[in-house]
Protein backbone atom coordinates (compact mmCIF):
# COMPACT_ATOMS: atom_id res chain seq x y z
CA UNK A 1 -3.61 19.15 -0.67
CA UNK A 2 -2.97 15.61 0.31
CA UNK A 3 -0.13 13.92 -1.40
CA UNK A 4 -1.82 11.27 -3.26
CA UNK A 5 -3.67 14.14 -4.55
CA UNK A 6 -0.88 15.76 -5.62
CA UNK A 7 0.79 12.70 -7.12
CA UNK A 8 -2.11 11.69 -9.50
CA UNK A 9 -2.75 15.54 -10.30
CA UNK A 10 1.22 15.37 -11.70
CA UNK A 11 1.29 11.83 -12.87
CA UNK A 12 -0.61 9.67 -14.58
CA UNK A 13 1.27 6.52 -15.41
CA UNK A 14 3.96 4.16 -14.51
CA UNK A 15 3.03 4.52 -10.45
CA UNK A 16 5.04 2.65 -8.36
CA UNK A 17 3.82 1.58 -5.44
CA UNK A 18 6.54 -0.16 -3.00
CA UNK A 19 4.84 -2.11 0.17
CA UNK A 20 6.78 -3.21 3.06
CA UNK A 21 6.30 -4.52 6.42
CA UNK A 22 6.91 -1.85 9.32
CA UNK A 23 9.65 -3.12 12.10
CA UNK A 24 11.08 -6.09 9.31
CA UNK A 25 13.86 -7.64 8.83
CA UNK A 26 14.86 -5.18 11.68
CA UNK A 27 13.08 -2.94 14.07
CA UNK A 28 14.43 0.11 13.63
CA UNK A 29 14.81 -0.17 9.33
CA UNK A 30 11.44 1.69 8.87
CA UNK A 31 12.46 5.12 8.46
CA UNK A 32 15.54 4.21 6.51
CA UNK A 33 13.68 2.33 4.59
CA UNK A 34 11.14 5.05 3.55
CA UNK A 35 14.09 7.14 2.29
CA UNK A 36 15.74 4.99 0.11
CA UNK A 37 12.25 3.88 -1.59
CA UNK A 38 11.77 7.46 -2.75
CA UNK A 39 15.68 8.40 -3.28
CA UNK A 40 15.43 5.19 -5.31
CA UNK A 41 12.28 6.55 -7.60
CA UNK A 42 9.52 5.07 -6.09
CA UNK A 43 6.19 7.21 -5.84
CA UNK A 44 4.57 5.84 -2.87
CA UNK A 45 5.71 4.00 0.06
CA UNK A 46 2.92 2.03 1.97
CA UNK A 47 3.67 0.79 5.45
CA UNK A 48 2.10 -2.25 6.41
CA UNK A 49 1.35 -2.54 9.91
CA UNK A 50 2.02 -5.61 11.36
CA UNK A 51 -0.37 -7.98 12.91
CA UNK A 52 -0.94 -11.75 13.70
CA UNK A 53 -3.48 -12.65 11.17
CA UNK A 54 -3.31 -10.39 8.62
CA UNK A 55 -5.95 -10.47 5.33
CA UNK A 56 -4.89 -12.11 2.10
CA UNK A 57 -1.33 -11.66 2.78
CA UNK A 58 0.87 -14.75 1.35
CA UNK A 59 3.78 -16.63 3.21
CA UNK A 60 6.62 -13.88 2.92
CA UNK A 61 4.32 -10.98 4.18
CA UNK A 62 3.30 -13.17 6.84
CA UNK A 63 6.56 -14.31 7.72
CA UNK A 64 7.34 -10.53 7.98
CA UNK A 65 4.33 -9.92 9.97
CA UNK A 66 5.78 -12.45 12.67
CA UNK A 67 9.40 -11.15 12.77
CA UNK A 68 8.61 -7.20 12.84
CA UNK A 69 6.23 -8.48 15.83
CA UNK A 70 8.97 -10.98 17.38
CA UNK A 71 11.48 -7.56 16.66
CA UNK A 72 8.94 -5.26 18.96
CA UNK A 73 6.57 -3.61 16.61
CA UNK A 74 4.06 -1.95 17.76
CA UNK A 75 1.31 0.95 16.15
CA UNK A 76 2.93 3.04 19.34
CA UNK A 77 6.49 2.91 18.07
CA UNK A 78 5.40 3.00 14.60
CA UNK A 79 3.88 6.84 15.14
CA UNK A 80 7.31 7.21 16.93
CA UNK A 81 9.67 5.84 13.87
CA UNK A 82 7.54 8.43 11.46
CA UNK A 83 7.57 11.15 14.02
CA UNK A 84 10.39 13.03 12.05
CA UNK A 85 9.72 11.49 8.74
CA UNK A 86 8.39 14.62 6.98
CA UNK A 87 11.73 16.20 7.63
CA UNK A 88 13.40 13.73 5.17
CA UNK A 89 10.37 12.09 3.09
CA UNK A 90 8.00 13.78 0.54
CA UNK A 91 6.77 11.29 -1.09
CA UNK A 92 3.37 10.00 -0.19
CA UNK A 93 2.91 7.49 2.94
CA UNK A 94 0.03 4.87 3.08
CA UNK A 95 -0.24 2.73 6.34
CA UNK A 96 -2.21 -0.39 5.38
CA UNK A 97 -3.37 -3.02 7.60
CA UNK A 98 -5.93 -5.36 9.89
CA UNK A 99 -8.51 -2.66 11.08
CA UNK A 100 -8.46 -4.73 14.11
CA UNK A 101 -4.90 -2.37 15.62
CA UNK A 102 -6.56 0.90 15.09
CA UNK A 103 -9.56 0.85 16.57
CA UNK A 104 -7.89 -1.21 19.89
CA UNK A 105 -5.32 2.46 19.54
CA UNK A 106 -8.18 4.56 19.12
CA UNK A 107 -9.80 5.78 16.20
CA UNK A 108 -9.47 9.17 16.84
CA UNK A 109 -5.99 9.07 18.79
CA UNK A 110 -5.01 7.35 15.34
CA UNK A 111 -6.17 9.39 12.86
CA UNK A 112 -4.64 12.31 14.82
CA UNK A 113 -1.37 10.83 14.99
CA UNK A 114 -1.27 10.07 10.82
CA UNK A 115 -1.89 13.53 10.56
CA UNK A 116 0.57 14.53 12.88
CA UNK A 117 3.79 12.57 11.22
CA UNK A 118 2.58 13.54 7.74
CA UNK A 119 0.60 9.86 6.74
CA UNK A 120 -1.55 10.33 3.81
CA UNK A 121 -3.86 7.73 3.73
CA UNK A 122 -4.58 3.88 4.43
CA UNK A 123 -5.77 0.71 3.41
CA UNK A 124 -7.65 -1.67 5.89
CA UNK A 125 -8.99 -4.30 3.44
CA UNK A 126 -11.36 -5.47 6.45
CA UNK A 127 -12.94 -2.66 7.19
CA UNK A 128 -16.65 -2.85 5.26
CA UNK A 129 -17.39 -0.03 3.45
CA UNK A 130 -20.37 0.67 5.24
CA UNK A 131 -18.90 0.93 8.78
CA UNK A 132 -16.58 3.00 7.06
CA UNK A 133 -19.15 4.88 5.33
CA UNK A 134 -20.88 5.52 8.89
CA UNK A 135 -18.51 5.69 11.66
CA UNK A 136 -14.61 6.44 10.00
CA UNK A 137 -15.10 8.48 7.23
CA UNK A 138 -15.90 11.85 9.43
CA UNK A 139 -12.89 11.22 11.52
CA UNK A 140 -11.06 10.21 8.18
CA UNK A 141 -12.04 13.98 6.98
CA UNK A 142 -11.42 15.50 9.67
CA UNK A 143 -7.86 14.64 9.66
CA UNK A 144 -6.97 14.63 6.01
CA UNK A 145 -6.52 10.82 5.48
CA UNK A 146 -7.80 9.09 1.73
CA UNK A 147 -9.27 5.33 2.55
CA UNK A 148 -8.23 3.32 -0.33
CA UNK A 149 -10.51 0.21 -1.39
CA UNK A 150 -9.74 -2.83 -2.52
CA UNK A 151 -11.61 -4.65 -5.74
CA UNK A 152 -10.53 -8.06 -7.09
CA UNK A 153 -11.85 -10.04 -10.47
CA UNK A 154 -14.86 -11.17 -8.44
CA UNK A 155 -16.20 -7.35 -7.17
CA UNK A 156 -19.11 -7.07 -9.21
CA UNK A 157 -20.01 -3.94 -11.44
CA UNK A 158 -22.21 -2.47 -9.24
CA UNK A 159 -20.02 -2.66 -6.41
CA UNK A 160 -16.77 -1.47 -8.27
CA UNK A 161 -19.51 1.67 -8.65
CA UNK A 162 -19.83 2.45 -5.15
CA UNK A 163 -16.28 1.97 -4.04
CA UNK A 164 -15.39 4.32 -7.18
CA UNK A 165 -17.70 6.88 -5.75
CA UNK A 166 -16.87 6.84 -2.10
CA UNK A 167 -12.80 6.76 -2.72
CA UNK A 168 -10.11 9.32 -2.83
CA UNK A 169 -6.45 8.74 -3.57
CA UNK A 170 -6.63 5.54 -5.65
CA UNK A 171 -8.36 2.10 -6.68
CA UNK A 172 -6.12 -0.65 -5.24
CA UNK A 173 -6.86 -3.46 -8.25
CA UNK A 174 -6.36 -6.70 -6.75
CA UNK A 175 -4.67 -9.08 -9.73
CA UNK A 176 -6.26 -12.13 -8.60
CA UNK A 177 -8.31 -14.29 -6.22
CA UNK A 178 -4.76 -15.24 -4.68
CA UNK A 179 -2.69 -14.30 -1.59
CA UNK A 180 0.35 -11.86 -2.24
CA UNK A 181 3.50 -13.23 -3.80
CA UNK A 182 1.46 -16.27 -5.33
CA UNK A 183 0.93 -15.51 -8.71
CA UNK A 184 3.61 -15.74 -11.49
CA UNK A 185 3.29 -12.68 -13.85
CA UNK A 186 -0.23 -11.28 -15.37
CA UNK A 187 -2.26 -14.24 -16.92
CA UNK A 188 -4.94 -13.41 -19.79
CA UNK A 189 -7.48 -14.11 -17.45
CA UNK A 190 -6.07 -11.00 -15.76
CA UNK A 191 -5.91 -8.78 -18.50
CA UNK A 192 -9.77 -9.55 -19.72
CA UNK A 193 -10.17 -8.10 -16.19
CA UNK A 194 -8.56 -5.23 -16.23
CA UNK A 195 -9.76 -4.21 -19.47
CA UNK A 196 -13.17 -4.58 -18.40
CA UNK A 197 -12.54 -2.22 -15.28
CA UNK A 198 -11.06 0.35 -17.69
CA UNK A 199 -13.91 0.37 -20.28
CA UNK A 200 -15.57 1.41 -16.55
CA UNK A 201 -14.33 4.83 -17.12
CA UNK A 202 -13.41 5.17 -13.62
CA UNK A 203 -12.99 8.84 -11.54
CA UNK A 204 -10.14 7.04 -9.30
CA UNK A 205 -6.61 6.66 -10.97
CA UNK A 206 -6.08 2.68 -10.35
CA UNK A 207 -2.58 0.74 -9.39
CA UNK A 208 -2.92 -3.01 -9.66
CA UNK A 209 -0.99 -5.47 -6.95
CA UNK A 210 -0.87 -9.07 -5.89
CA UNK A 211 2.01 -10.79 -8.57
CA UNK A 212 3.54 -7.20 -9.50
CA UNK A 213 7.23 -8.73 -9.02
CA UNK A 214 9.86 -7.13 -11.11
CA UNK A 215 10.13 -4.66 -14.33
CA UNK A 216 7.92 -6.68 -16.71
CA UNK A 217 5.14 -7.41 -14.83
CA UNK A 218 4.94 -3.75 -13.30
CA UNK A 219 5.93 -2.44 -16.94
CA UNK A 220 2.56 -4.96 -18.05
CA UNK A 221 0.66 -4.00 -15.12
CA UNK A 222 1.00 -0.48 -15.96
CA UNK A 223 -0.61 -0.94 -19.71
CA UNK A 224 -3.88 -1.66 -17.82
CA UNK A 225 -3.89 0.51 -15.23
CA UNK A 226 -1.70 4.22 -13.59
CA UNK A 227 0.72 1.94 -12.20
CA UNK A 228 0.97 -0.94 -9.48
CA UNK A 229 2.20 -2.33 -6.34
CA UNK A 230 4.92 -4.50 -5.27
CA UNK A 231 5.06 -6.48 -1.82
CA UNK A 232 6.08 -9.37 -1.54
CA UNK A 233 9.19 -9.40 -4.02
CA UNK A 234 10.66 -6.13 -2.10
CA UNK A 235 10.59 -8.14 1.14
CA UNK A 236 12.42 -10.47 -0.59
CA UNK A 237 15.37 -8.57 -1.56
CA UNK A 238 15.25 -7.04 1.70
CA UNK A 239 15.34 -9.84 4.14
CA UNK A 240 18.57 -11.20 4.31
CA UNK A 241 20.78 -8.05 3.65
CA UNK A 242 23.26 -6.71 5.95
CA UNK A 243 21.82 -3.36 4.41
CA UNK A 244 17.83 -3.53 3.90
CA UNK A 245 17.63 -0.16 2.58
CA UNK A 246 20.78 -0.57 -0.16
CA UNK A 247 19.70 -3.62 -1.00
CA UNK A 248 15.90 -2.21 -1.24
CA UNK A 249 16.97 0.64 -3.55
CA UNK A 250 19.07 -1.73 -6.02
CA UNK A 251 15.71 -3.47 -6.22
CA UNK A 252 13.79 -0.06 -7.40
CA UNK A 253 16.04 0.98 -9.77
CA UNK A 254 16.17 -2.45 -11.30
CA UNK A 255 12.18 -2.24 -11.89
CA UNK A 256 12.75 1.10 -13.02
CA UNK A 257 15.43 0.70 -15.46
């Protein structure tokens, strides 16, 4: 069973979600990283994968982007850093990123690898869903990977729908119309939209990110949804510690607490 499946099938609420940038502040702080997100109570760690021009990130991700590139990151020594991960790491393990890197890897080479270190799914919020539908899905299956969608306040009903039906894992619920790290807690614009997505009824569990910044607004964003995300505000507390992953685990436990 794949993680994520797992996860949901044992929990329902209060999901935390912890995002950060693969190869930042320092190249080597991935791994370490991973450990002390779950020894810190995190449910999911997602890997972003960095890249030049990534989608709807905001200044710190981007800034993050640059330096784990500057530092030597590639999706090579990514697979490489995760190699032994399963040895130390059971929580789940999303890689999420610019489609753009995988297929100039390899789709299949890529897929192979995930499944090879122990990655449970990803989330490429430019890949359509009908490419996906027609030429990654199979290779998705074949190697045990969930593909997690994206919806935002301005996916219409309809679409919501299809991405519902053709997802596994989760429903990432995109706060806003804004980049990561913009927003400043969860507006009433916000809740009227996530309301109406629950009243959906839904088969996917849903986590909510973009704004998700410290225990209230995850503690808020959890009322509408299984739990949410948080990015930019880890990278934060990360970035200019002589220990990322101490300093990354004080973080946790402070949303947690």
């Amino acid at each position: 069973m794949n993680r994520l499946e797992k996860l949901f099938q044992e929990k329902s609420e209060n999901i935390l979600n912890i995002y950060f940038t693969a190869g930042f502040p320092h190249l080597n702080d991935t791994l370490s990283l991973l450990k002390a997100v779950e020894s810190a109570g995190a449910d999911i760690a997602e890997v972003g994968i960095p890249f030049s021009d990534p989608v709807a990130d905001g200044e710190t991700i981007q800034k993050a982007n640059t330096k784990a590139l500057e530092n030597g990151m590639t999706v090579k020594l990514l697979f490489e850093q995760l190699a032994e991960m399963r040895k130390e790491v059971n929580i789940p393990v999303i890689l999420m990123g610019d489609v753009n890197p995988l297929i100039q890897f390899g789709l299949e080479e890529f897929c192979e690898k995930c499944e090879e270190v122990g990655v449970d799914g990803l989330i490429l919020p430019n890949l359509p869903m009908d490419e996906y539908l027609l030429e990654f899905k199979p290779t998705f299956d074949k190697y045990g990977l969930f593909n997690i969608f994206l919806i935002t306040p301005q996916t219409s009903e309809e679409r919501i729908r299809r991405i519902d039906e053709n997802s596994s894992g989760f429903i990432y619920m995109v706060s806003s119309a804004s980049t990561t790290g913009s927003t400043s807690g969860i507006t009433d614009e916000m809740r009227a939209y996530f309301n109406k997505v629950d009243e959906m009824k839904l088969k996917n569990p849903r986590l909510i990110g973009f704004g998700i910044k410290d225990k209230a607004t995850f503690d808020d964003a959890s009322r509408f949804a299984n739990g949410a995300i948080i990015g930019s505000a880890f990278i934060r507390a990360i970035q200019e510690s002589n220990s990322p992953a101490e300093a990354g685990a004080q973080f946790i436990q402070r949303v947690k607490d």
